[in-house]
PDB file of N, CA and C in Angstrom:
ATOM      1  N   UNK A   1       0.843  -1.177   0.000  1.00  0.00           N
ATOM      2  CA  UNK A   1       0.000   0.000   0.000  1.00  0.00           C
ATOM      3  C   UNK A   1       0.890   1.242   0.000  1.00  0.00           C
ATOM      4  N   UNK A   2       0.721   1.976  -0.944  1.00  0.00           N
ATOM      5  CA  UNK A   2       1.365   3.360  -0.870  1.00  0.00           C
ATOM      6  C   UNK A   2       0.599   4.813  -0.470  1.00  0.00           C
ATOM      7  N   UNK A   3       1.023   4.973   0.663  1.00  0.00           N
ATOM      8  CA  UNK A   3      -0.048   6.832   0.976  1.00  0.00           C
ATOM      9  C   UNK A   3       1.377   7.761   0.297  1.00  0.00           C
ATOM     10  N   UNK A   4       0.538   8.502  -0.390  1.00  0.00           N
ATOM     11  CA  UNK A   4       0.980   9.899  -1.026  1.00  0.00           C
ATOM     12  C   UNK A   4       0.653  11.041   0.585  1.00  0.00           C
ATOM     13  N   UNK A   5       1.721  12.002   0.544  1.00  0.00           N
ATOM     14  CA  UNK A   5       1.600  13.033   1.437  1.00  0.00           C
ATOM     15  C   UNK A   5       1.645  14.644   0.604  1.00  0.00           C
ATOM     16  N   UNK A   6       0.643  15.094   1.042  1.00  0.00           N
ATOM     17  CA  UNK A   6       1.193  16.294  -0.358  1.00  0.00           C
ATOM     18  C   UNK A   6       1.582  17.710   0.925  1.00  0.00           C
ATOM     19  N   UNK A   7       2.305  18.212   0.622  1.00  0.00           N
ATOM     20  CA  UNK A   7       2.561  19.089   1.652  1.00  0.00           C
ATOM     21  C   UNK A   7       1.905  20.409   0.787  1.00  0.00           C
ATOM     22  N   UNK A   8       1.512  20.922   1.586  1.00  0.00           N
ATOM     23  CA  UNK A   8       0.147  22.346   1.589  1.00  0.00           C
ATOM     24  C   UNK A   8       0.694  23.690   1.597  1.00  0.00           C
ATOM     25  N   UNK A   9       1.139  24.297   0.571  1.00  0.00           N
ATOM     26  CA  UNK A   9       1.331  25.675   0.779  1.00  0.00           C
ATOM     27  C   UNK A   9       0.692  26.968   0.672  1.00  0.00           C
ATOM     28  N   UNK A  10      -0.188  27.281   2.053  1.00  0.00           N
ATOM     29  CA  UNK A  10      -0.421  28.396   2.264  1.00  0.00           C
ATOM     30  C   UNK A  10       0.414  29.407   2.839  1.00  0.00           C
ATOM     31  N   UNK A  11      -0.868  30.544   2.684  1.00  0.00           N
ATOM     32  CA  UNK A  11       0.308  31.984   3.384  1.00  0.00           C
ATOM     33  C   UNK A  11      -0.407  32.225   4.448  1.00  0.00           C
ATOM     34  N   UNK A  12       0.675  32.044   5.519  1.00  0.00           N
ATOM     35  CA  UNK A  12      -0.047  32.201   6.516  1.00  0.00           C
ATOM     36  C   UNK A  12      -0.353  34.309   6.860  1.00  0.00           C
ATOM     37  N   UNK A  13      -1.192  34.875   7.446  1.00  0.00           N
ATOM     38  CA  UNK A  13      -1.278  35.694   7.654  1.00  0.00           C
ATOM     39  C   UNK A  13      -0.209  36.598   7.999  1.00  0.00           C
ATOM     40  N   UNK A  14      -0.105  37.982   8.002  1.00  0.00           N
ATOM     41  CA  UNK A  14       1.076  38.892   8.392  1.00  0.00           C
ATOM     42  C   UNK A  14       0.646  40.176   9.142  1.00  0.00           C
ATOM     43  N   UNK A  15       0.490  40.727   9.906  1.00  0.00           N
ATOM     44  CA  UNK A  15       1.386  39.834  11.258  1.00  0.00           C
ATOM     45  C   UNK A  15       0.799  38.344  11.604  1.00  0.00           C
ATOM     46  N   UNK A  16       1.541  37.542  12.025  1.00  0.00           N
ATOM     47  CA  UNK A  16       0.804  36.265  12.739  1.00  0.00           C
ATOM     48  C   UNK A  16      -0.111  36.806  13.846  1.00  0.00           C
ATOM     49  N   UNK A  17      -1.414  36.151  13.864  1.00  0.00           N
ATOM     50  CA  UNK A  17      -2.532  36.934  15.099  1.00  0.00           C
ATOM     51  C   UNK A  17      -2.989  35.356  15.446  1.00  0.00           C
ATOM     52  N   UNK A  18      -3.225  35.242  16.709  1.00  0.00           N
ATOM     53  CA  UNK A  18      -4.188  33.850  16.730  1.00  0.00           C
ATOM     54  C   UNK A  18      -5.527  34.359  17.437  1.00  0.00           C
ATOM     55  N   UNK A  19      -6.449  33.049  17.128  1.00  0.00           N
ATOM     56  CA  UNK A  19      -7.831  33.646  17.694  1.00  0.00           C
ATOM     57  C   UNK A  19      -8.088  32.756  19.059  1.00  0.00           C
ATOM     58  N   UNK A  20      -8.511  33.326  20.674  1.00  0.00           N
ATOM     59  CA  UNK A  20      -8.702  31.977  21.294  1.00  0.00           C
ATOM     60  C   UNK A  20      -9.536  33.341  22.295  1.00  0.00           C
ATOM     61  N   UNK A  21     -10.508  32.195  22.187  1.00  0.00           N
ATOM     62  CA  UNK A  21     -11.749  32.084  23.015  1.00  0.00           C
ATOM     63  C   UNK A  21     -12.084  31.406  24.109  1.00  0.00           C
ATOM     64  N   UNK A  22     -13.849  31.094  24.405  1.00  0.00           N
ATOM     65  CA  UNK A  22     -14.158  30.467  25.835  1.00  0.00           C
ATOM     66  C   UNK A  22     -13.737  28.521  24.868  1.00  0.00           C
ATOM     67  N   UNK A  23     -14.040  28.489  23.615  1.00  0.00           N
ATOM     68  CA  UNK A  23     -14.145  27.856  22.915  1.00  0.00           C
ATOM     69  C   UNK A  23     -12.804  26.808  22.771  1.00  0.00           C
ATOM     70  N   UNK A  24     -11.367  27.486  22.534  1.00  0.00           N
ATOM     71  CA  UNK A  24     -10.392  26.820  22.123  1.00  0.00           C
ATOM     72  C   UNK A  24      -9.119  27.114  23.569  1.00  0.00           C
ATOM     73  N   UNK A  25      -9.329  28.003  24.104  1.00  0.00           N
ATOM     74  CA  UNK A  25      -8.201  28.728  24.966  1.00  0.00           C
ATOM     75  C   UNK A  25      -7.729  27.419  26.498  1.00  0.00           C
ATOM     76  N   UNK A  26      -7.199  27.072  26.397  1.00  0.00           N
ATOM     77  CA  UNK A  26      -6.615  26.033  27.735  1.00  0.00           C
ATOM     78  C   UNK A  26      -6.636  24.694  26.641  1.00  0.00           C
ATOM     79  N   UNK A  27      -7.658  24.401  25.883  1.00  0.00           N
ATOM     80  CA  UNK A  27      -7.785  23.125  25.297  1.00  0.00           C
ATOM     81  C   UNK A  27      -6.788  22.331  25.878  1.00  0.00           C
ATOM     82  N   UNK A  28      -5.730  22.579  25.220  1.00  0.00           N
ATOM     83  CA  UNK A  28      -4.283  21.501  24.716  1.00  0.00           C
ATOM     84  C   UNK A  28      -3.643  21.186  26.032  1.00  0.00           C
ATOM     85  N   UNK A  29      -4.259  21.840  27.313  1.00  0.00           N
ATOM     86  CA  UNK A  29      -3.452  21.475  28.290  1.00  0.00           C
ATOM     87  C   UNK A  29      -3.571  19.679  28.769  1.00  0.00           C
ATOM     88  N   UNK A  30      -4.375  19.117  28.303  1.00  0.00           N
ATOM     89  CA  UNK A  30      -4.786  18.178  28.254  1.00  0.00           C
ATOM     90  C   UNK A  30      -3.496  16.904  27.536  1.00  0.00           C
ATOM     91  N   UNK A  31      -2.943  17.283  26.640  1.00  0.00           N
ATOM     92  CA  UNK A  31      -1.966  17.114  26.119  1.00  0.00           C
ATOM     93  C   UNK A  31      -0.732  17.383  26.795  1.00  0.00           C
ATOM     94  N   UNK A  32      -1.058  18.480  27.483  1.00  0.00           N
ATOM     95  CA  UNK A  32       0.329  19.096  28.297  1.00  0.00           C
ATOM     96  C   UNK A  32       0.929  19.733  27.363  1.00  0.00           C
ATOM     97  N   UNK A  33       0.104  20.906  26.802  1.00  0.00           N
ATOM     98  CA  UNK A  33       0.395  21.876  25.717  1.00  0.00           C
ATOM     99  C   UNK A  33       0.056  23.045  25.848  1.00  0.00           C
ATOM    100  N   UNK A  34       0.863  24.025  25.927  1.00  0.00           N
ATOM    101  CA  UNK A  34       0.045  25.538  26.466  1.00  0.00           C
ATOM    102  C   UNK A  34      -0.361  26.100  25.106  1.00  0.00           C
ATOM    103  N   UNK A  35      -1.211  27.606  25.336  1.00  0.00           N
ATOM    104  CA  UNK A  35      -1.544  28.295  24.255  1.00  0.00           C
ATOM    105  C   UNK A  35      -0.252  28.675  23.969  1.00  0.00           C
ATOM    106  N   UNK A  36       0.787  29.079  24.803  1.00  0.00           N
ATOM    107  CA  UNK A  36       1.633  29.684  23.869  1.00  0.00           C
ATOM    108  C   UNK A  36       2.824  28.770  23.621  1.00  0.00           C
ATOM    109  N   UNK A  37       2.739  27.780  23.905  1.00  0.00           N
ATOM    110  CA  UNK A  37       3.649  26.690  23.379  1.00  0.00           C
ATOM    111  C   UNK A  37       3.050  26.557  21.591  1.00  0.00           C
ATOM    112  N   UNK A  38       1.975  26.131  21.853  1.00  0.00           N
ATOM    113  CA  UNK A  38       1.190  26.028  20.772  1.00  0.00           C
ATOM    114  C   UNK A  38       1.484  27.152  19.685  1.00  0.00           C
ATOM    115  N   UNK A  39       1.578  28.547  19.693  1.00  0.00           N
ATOM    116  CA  UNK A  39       1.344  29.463  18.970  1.00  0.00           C
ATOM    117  C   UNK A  39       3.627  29.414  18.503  1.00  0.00           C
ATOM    118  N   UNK A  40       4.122  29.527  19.159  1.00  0.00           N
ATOM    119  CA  UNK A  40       5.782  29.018  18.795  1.00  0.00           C
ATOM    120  C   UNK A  40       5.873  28.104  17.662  1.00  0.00           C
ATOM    121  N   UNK A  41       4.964  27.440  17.416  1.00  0.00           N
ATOM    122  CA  UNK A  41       5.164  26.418  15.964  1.00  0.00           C
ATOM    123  C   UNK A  41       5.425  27.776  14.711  1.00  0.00           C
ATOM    124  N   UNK A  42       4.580  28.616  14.869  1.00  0.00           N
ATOM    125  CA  UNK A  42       4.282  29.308  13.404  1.00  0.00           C
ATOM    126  C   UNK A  42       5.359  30.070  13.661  1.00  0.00           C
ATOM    127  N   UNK A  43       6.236  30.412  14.414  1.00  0.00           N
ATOM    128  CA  UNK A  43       7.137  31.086  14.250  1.00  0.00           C
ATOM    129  C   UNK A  43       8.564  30.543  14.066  1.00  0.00           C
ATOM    130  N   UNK A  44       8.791  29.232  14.277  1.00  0.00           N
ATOM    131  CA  UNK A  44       9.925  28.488  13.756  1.00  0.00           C
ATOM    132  C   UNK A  44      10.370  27.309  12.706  1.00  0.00           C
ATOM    133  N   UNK A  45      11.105  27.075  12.688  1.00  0.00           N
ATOM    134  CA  UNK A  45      11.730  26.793  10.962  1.00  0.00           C
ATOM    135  C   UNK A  45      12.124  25.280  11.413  1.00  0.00           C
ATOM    136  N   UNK A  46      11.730  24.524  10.546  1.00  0.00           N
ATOM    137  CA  UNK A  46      11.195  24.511   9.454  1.00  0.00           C
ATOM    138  C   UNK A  46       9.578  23.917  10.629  1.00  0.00           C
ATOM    139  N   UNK A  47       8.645  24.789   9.357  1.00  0.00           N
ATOM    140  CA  UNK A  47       6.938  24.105   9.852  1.00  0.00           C
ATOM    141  C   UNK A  47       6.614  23.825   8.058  1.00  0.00           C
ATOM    142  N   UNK A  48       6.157  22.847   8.581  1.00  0.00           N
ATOM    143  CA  UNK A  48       5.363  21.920   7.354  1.00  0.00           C
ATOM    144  C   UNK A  48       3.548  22.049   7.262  1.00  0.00           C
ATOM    145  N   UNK A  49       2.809  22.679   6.921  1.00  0.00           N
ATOM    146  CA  UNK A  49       1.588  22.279   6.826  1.00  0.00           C
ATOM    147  C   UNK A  49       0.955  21.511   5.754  1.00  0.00           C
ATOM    148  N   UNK A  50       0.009  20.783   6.062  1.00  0.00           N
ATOM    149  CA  UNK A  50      -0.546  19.911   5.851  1.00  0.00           C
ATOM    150  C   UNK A  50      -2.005  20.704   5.335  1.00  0.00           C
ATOM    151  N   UNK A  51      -2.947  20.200   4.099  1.00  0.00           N
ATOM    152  CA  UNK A  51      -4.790  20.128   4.245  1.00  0.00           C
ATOM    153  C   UNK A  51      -4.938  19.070   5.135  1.00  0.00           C
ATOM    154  N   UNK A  52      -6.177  18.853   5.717  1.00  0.00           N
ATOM    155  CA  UNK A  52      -6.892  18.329   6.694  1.00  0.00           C
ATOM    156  C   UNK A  52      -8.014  17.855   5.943  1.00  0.00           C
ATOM    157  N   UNK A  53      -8.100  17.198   5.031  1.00  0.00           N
ATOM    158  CA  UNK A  53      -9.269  16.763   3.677  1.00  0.00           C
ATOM    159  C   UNK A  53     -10.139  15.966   4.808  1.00  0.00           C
ATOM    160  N   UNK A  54      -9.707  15.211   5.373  1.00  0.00           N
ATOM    161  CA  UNK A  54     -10.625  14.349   6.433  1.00  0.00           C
ATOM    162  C   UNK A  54     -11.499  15.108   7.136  1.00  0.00           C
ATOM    163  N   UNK A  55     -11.328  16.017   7.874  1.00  0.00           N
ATOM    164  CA  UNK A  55     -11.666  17.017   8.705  1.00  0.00           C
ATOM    165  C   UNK A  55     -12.340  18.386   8.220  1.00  0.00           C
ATOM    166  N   UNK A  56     -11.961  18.441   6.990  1.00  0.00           N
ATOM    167  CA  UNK A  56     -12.254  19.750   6.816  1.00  0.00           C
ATOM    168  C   UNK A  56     -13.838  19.992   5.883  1.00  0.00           C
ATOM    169  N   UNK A  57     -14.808  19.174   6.604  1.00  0.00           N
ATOM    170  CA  UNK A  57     -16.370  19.204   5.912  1.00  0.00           C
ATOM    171  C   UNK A  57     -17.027  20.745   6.285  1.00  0.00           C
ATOM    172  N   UNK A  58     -16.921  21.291   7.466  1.00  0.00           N
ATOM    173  CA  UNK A  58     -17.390  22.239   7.787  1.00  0.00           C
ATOM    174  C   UNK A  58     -16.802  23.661   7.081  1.00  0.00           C
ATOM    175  N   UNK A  59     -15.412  23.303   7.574  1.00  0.00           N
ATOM    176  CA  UNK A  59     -14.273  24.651   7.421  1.00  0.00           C
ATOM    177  C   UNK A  59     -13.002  24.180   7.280  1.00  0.00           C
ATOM    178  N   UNK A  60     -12.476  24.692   6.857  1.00  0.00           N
ATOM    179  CA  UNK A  60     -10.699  23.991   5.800  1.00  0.00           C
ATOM    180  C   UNK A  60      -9.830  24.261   6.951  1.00  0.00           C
ATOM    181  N   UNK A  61      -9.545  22.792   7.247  1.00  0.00           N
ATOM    182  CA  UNK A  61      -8.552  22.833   8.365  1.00  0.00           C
ATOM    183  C   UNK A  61      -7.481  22.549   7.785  1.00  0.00           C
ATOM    184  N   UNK A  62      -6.340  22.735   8.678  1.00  0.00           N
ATOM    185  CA  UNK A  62      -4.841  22.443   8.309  1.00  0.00           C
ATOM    186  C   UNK A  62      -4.073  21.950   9.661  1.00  0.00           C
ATOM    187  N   UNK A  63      -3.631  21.015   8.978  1.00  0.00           N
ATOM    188  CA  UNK A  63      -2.322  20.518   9.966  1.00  0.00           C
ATOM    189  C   UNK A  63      -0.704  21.108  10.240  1.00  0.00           C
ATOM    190  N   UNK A  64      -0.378  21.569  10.881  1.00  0.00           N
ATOM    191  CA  UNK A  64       1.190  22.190  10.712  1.00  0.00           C
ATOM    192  C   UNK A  64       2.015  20.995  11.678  1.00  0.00           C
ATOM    193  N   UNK A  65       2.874  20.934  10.994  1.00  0.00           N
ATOM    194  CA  UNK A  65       3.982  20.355  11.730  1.00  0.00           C
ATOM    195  C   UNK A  65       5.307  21.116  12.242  1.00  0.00           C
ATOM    196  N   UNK A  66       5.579  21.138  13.089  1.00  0.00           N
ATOM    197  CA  UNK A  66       6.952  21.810  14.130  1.00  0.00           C
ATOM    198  C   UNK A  66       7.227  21.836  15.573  1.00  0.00           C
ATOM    199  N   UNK A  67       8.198  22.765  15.431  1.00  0.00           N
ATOM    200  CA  UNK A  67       8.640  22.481  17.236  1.00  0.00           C
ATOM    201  C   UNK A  67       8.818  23.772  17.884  1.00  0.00           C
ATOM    202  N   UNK A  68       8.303  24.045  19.079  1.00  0.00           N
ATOM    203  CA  UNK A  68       8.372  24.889  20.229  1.00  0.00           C
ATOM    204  C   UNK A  68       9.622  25.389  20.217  1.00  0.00           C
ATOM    205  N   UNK A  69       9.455  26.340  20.827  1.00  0.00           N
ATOM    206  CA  UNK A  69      11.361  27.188  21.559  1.00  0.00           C
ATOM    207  C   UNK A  69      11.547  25.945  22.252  1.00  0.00           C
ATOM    208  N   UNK A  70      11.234  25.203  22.829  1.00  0.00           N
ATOM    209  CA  UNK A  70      12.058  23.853  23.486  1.00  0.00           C
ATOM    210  C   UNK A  70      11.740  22.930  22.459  1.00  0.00           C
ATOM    211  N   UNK A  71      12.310  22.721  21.621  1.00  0.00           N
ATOM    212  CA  UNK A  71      12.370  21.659  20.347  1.00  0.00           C
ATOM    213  C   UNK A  71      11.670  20.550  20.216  1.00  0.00           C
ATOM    214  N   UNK A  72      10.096  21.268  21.081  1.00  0.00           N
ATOM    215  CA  UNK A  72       9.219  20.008  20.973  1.00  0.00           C
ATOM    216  C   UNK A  72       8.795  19.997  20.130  1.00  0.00           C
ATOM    217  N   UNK A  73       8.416  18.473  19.587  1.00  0.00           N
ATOM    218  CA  UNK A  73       7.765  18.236  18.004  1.00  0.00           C
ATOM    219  C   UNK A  73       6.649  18.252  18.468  1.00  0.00           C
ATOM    220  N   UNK A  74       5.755  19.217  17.717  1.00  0.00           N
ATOM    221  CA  UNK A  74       3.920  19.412  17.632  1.00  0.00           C
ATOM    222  C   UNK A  74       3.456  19.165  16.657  1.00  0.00           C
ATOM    223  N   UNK A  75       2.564  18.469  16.850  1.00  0.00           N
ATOM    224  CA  UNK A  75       1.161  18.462  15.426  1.00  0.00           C
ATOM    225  C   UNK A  75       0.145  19.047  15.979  1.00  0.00           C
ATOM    226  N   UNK A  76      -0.423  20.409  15.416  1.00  0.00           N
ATOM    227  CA  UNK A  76      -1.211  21.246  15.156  1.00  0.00           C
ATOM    228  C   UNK A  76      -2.433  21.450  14.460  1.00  0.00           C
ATOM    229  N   UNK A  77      -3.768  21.273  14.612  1.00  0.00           N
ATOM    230  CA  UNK A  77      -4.581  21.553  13.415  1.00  0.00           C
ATOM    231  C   UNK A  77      -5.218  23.018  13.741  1.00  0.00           C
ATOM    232  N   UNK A  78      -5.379  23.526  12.990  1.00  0.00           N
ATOM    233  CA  UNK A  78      -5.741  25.006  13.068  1.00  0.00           C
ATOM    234  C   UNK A  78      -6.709  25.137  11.809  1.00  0.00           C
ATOM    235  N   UNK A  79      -7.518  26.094  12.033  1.00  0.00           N
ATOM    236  CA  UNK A  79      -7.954  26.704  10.552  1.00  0.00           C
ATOM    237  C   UNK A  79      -7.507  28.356  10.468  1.00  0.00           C
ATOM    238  N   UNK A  80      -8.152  29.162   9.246  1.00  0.00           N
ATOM    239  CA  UNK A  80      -7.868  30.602   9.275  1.00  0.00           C
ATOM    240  C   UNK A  80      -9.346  31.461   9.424  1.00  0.00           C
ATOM    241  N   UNK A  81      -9.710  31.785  10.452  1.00  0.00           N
ATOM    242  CA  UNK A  81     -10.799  32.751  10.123  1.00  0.00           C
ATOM    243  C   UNK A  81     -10.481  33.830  10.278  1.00  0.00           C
ATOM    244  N   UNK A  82     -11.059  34.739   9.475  1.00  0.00           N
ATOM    245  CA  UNK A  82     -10.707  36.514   9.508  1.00  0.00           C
ATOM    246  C   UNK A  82      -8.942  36.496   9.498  1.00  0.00           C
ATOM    247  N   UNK A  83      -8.392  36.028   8.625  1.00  0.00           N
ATOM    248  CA  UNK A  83      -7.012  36.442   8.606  1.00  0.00           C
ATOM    249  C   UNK A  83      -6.151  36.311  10.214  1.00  0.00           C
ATOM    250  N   UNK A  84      -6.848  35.397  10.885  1.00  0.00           N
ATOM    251  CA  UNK A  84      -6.311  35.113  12.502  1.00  0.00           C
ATOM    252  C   UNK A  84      -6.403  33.461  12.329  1.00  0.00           C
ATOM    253  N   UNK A  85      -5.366  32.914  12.948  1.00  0.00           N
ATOM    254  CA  UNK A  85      -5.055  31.081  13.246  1.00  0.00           C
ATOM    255  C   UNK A  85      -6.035  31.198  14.480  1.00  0.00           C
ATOM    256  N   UNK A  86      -6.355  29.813  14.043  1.00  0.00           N
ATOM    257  CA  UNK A  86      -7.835  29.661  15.418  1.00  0.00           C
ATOM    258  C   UNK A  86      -6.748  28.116  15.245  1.00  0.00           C
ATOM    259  N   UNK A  87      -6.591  27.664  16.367  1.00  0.00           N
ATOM    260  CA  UNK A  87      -5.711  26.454  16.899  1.00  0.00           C
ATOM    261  C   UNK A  87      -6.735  25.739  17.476  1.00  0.00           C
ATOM    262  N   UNK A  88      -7.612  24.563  17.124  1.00  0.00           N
ATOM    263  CA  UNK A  88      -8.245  23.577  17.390  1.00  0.00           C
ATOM    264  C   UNK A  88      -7.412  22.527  18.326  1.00  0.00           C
ATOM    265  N   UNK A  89      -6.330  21.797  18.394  1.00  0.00           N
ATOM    266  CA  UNK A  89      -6.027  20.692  18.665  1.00  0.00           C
ATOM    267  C   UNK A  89      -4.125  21.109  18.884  1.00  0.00           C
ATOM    268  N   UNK A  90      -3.604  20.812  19.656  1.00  0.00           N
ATOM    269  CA  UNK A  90      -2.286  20.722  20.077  1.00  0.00           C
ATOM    270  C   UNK A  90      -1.886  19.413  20.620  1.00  0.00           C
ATOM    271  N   UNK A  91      -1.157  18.784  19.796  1.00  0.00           N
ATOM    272  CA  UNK A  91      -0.334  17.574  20.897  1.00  0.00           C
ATOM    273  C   UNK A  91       0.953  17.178  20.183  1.00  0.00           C
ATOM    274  N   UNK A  92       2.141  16.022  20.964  1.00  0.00           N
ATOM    275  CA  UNK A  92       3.270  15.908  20.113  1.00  0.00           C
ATOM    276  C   UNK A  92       2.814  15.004  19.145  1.00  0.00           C
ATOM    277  N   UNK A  93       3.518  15.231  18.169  1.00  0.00           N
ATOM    278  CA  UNK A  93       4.119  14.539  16.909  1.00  0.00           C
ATOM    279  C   UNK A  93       3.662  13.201  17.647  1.00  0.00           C
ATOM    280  N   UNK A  94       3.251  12.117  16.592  1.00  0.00           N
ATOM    281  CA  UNK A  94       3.622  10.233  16.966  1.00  0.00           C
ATOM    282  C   UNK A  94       4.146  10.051  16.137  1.00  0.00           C
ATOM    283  N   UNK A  95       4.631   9.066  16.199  1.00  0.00           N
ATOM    284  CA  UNK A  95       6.175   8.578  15.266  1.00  0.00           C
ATOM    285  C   UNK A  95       5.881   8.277  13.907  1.00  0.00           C
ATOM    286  N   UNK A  96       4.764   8.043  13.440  1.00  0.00           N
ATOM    287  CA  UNK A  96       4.025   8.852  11.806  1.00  0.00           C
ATOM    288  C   UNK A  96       4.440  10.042  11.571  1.00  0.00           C
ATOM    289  N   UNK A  97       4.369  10.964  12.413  1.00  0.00           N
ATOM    290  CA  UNK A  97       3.986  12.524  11.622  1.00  0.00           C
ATOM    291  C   UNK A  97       5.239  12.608  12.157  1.00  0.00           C
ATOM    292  N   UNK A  98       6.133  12.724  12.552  1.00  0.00           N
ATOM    293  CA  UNK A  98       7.497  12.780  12.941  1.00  0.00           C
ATOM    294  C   UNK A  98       8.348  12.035  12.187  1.00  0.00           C
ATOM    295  N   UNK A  99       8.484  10.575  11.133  1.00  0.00           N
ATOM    296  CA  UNK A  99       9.119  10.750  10.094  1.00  0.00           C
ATOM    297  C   UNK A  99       8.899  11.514   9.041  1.00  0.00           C
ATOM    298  N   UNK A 100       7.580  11.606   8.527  1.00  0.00           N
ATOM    299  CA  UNK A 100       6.667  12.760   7.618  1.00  0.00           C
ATOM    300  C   UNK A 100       7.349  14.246   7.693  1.00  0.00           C
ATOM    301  N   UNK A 101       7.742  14.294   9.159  1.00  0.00           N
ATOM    302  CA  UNK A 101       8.280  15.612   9.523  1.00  0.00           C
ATOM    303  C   UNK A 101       9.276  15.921   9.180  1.00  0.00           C
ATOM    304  N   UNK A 102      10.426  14.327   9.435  1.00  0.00           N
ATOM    305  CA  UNK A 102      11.655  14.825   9.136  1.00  0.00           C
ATOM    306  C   UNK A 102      12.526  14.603   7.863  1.00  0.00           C
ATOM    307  N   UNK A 103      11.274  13.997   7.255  1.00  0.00           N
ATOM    308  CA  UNK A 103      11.547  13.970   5.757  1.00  0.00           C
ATOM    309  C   UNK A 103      11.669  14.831   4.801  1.00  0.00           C
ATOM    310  N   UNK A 104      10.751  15.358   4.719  1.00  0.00           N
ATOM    311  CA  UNK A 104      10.223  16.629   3.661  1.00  0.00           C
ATOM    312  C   UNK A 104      11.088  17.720   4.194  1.00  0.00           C
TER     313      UNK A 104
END
């Protein structure tokens, strides 16, 4: 069986803004992921995003792949509303999306 991975190039917004509400804000602690651990992906090198075709029936999600100021590996799904990252989901990398990661 062969899976194809297509890596996703959007632009992400400028300035970077994120959106967090009663809705998304603490989420990831659950994971043992802060908001602003979480928001450090979009600002360091290399991040990989991903479409979210599975997920994205409602609203076009995206997956980013990267790592924190402490070189933690995150997988991210976020979407874009109003030109602001709304961060749905924070947790590390599993050893799928972490060769995926360090491939490309």
């Amino acid at each position: 069986m062969y899976i194809s991975v297509i890596y996703y190039l959007v632009k992400l917004p400028k300035p970077i803004e994120f959106e967090w509400d009663q809705g998304n804000i603490n989420k990831n602690l659950k994971h043992g992921v802060t908001d602003k651990e979480s928001e450090e992906v979009f600002f360091n090198k290399p991040l990989k995003i991903f479409k979210d075709t599975k997920h994205s029936e409602v609203e076009n999600r995206l997956v980013a792949y990267g790592i924190s100021n402490s070189d933690r590996k995150l997988a991210i799904v976020f979407t874009l509303r109003e030109s602001k990252i709304r961060i749905i989901s924070a947790r590390d990398q599993n050893k799928k999306e972490r060769n995926t990661y360090e491939k490309i």
